[in-house]
Protein backbone atom coordinates (compact mmCIF):
# COMPACT_ATOMS: atom_id res chain seq x y z
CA UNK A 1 112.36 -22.85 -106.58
CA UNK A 2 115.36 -24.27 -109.00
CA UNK A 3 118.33 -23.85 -108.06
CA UNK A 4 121.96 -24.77 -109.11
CA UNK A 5 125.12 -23.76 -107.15
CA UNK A 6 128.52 -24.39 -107.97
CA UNK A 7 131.08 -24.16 -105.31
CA UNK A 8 134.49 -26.06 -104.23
CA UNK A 9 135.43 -26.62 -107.76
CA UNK A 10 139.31 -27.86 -108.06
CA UNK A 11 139.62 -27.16 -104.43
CA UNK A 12 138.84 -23.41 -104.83
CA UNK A 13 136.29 -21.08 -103.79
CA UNK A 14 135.34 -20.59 -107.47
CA UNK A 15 135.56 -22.29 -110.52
CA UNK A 16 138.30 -20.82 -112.61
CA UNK A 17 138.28 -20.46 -116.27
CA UNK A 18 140.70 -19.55 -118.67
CA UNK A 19 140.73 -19.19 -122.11
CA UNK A 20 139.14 -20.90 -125.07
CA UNK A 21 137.23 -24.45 -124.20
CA UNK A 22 136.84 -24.08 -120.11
CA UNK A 23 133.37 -24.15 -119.08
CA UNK A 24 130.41 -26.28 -117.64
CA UNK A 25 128.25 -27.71 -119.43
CA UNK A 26 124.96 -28.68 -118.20
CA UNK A 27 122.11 -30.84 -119.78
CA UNK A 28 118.69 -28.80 -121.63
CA UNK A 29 116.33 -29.52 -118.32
CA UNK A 30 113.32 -27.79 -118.12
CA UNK A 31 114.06 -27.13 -114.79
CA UNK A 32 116.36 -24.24 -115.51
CA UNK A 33 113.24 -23.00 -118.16
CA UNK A 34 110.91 -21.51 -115.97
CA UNK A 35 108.30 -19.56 -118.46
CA UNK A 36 106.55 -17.01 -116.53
CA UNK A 37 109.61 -15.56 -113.86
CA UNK A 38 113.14 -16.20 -113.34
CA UNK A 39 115.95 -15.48 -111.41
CA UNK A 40 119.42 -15.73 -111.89
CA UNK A 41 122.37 -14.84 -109.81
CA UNK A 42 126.47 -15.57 -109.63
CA UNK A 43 129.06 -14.08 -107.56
CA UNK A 44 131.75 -13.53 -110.58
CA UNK A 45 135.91 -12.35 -109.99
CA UNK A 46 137.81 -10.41 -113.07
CA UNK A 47 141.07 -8.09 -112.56
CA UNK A 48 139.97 -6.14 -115.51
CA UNK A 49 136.60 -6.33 -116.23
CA UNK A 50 136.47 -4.70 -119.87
CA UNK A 51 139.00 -7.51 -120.86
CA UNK A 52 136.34 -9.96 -120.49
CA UNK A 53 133.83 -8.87 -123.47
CA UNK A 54 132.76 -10.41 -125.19
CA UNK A 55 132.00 -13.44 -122.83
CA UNK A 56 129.39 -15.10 -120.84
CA UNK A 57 129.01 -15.95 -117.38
CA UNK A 58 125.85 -18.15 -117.68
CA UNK A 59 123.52 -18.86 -120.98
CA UNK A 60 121.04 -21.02 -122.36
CA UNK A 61 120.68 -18.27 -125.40
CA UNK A 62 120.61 -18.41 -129.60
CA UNK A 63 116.73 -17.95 -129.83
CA UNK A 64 115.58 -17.77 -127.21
CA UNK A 65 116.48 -17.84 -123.02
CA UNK A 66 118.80 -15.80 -121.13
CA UNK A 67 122.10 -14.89 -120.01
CA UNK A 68 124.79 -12.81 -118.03
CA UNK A 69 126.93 -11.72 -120.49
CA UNK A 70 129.75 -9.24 -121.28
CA UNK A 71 129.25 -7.63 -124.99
CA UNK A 72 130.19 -4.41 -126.59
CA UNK A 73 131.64 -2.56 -123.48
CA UNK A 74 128.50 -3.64 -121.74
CA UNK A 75 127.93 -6.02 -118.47
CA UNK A 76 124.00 -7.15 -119.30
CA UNK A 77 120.86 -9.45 -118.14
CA UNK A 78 119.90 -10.73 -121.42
CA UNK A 79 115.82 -12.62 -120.92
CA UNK A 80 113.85 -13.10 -123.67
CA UNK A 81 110.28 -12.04 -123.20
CA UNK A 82 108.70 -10.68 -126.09
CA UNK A 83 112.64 -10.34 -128.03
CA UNK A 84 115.94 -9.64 -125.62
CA UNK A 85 115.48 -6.58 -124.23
CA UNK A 86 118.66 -6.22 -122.48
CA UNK A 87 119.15 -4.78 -118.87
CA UNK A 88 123.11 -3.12 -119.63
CA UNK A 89 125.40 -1.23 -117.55
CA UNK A 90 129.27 -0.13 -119.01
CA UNK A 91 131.83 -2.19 -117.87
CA UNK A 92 134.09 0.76 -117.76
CA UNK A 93 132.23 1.20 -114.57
CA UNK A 94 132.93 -2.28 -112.54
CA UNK A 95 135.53 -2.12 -110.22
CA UNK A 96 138.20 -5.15 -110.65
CA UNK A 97 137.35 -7.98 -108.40
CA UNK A 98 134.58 -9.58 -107.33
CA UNK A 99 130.89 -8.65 -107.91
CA UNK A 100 127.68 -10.28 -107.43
CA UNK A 101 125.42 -10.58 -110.37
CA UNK A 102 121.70 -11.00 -110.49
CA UNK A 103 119.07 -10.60 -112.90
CA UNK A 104 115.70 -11.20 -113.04
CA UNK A 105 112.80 -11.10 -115.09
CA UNK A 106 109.00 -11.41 -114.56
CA UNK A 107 107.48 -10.72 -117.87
CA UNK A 108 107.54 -7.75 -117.63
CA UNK A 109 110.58 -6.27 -117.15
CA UNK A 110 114.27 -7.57 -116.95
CA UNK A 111 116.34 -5.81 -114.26
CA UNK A 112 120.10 -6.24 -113.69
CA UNK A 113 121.28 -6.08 -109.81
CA UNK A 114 124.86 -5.62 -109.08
CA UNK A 115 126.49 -6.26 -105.63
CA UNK A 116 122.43 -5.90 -104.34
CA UNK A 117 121.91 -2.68 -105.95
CA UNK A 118 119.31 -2.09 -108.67
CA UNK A 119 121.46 -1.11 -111.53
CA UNK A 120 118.85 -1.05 -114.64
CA UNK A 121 115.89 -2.05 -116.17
CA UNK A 122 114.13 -3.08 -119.63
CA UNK A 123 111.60 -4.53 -120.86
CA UNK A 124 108.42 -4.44 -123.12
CA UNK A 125 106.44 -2.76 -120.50
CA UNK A 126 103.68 -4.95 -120.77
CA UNK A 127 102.68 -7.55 -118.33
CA UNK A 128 102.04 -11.42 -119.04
CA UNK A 129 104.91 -12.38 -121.53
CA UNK A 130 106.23 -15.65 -121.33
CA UNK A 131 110.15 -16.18 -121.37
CA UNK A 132 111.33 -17.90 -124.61
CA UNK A 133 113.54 -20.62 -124.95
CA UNK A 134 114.82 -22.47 -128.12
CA UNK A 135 115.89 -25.79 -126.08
CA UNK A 136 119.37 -25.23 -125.50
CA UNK A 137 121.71 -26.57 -122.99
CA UNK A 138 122.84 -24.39 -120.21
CA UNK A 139 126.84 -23.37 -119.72
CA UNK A 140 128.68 -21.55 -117.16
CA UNK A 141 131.12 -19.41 -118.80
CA UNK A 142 130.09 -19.75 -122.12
CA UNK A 143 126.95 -19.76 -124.42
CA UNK A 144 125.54 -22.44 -126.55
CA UNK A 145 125.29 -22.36 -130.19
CA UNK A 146 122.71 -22.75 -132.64
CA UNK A 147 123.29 -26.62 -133.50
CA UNK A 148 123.80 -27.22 -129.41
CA UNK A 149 125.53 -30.80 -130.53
CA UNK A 150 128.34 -32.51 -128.87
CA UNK A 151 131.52 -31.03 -129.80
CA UNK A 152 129.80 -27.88 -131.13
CA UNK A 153 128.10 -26.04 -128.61
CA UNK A 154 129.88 -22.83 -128.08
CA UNK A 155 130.45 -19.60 -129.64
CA UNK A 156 133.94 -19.20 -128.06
CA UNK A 157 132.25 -16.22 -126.04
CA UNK A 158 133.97 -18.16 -122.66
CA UNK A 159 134.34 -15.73 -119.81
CA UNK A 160 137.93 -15.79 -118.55
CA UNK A 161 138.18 -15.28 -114.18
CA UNK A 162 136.24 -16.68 -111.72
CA UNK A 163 132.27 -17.71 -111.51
CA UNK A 164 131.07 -18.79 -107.95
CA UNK A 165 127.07 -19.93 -107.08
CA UNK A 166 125.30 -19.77 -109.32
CA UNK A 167 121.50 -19.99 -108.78
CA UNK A 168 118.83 -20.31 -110.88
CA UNK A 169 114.69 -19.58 -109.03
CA UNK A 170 111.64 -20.08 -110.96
CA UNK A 171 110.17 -16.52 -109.67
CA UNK A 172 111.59 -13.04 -110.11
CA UNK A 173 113.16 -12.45 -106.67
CA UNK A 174 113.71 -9.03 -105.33
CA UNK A 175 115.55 -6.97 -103.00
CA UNK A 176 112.79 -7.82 -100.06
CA UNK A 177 113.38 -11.78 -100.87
């Protein structure tokens, strides 16, 4: 399986981000495009957690892909097979500090885990759909736009606390694995 982790960054357990423009950008790779199951996980710190919508802890979305975002009140697994059929929970109901986040998808059904719990899950209902992507690079803490170019390639949806390993599995992992 694919995997990414960031750790250590700036001599911290976590890599920190604040405000407008901090993020990690990394290359389109097919790699982190897996079409028929994914995984996706992050440990992720806020003190308030409904100050962080709207913003994004990982995407490769705009038409396609997925993402663990914060939008609308709402902590959610965003995976596009057959349209985004989101995986939500309120954030009113996160705790402040740290939480792990996973989400997976097996084209099927998306399903959001928090802290190893099976929070919620969506999903056309139907078995066999590929996961879309539109060929877009993949941030941490941020999500691409729709012209993906350098020096335009966010939204300004940047998340704003810390974002720890995060992982990235071409299958759709569950509690047993």
């Amino acid at each position: 399986a694919s995997s990414i982790t960031t750790t250590n960054c700036s001599g911290e357990a976590a890599a920190i981000f604040k405000d407008t423009g901090s993020y990690i950008r990394i290359l389109n790779n097919s790699a982190f495009e897996p079409t028929a199951a994914i995984t996706t996980s992050c440990w992720a710190y806020s003190s308030n957690w409904e100050d962080t919508d709207p913003g994004r802890l990982f995407s490769c979305t705009e038409g396609g892909g997925y993402g663990m975002a914060m939008i609308s009140g709402k902590m959610g697994w965003y995976c596009d097979i057959d349209g985004y059929n989101a995986a939500e929970v309120n954030l009113s109901t996160l705790s402040a500090g740290w939480h792990h986040f996973a989400g997976t998808s097996d084209g099927q059904y998306n399903k959001l885990y928090i802290d190893g719990a099976l929070i919620t899950t969506a999903g056309p209902g139907s078995s066999g759909n590929a996961i879309a992507y539109n060929r877009r690079d993949l941030l941490i803490a941020a999500e691409p736009d729709g012209s993906n170019v350098a020096g335009s390639f966010t939204f300004g949806e940047q998340a704003n606390g810390r974002i720890a390993d995060v992982r990235i599995y071409s299958t759709a992992l569950t509690l047993a694995t």
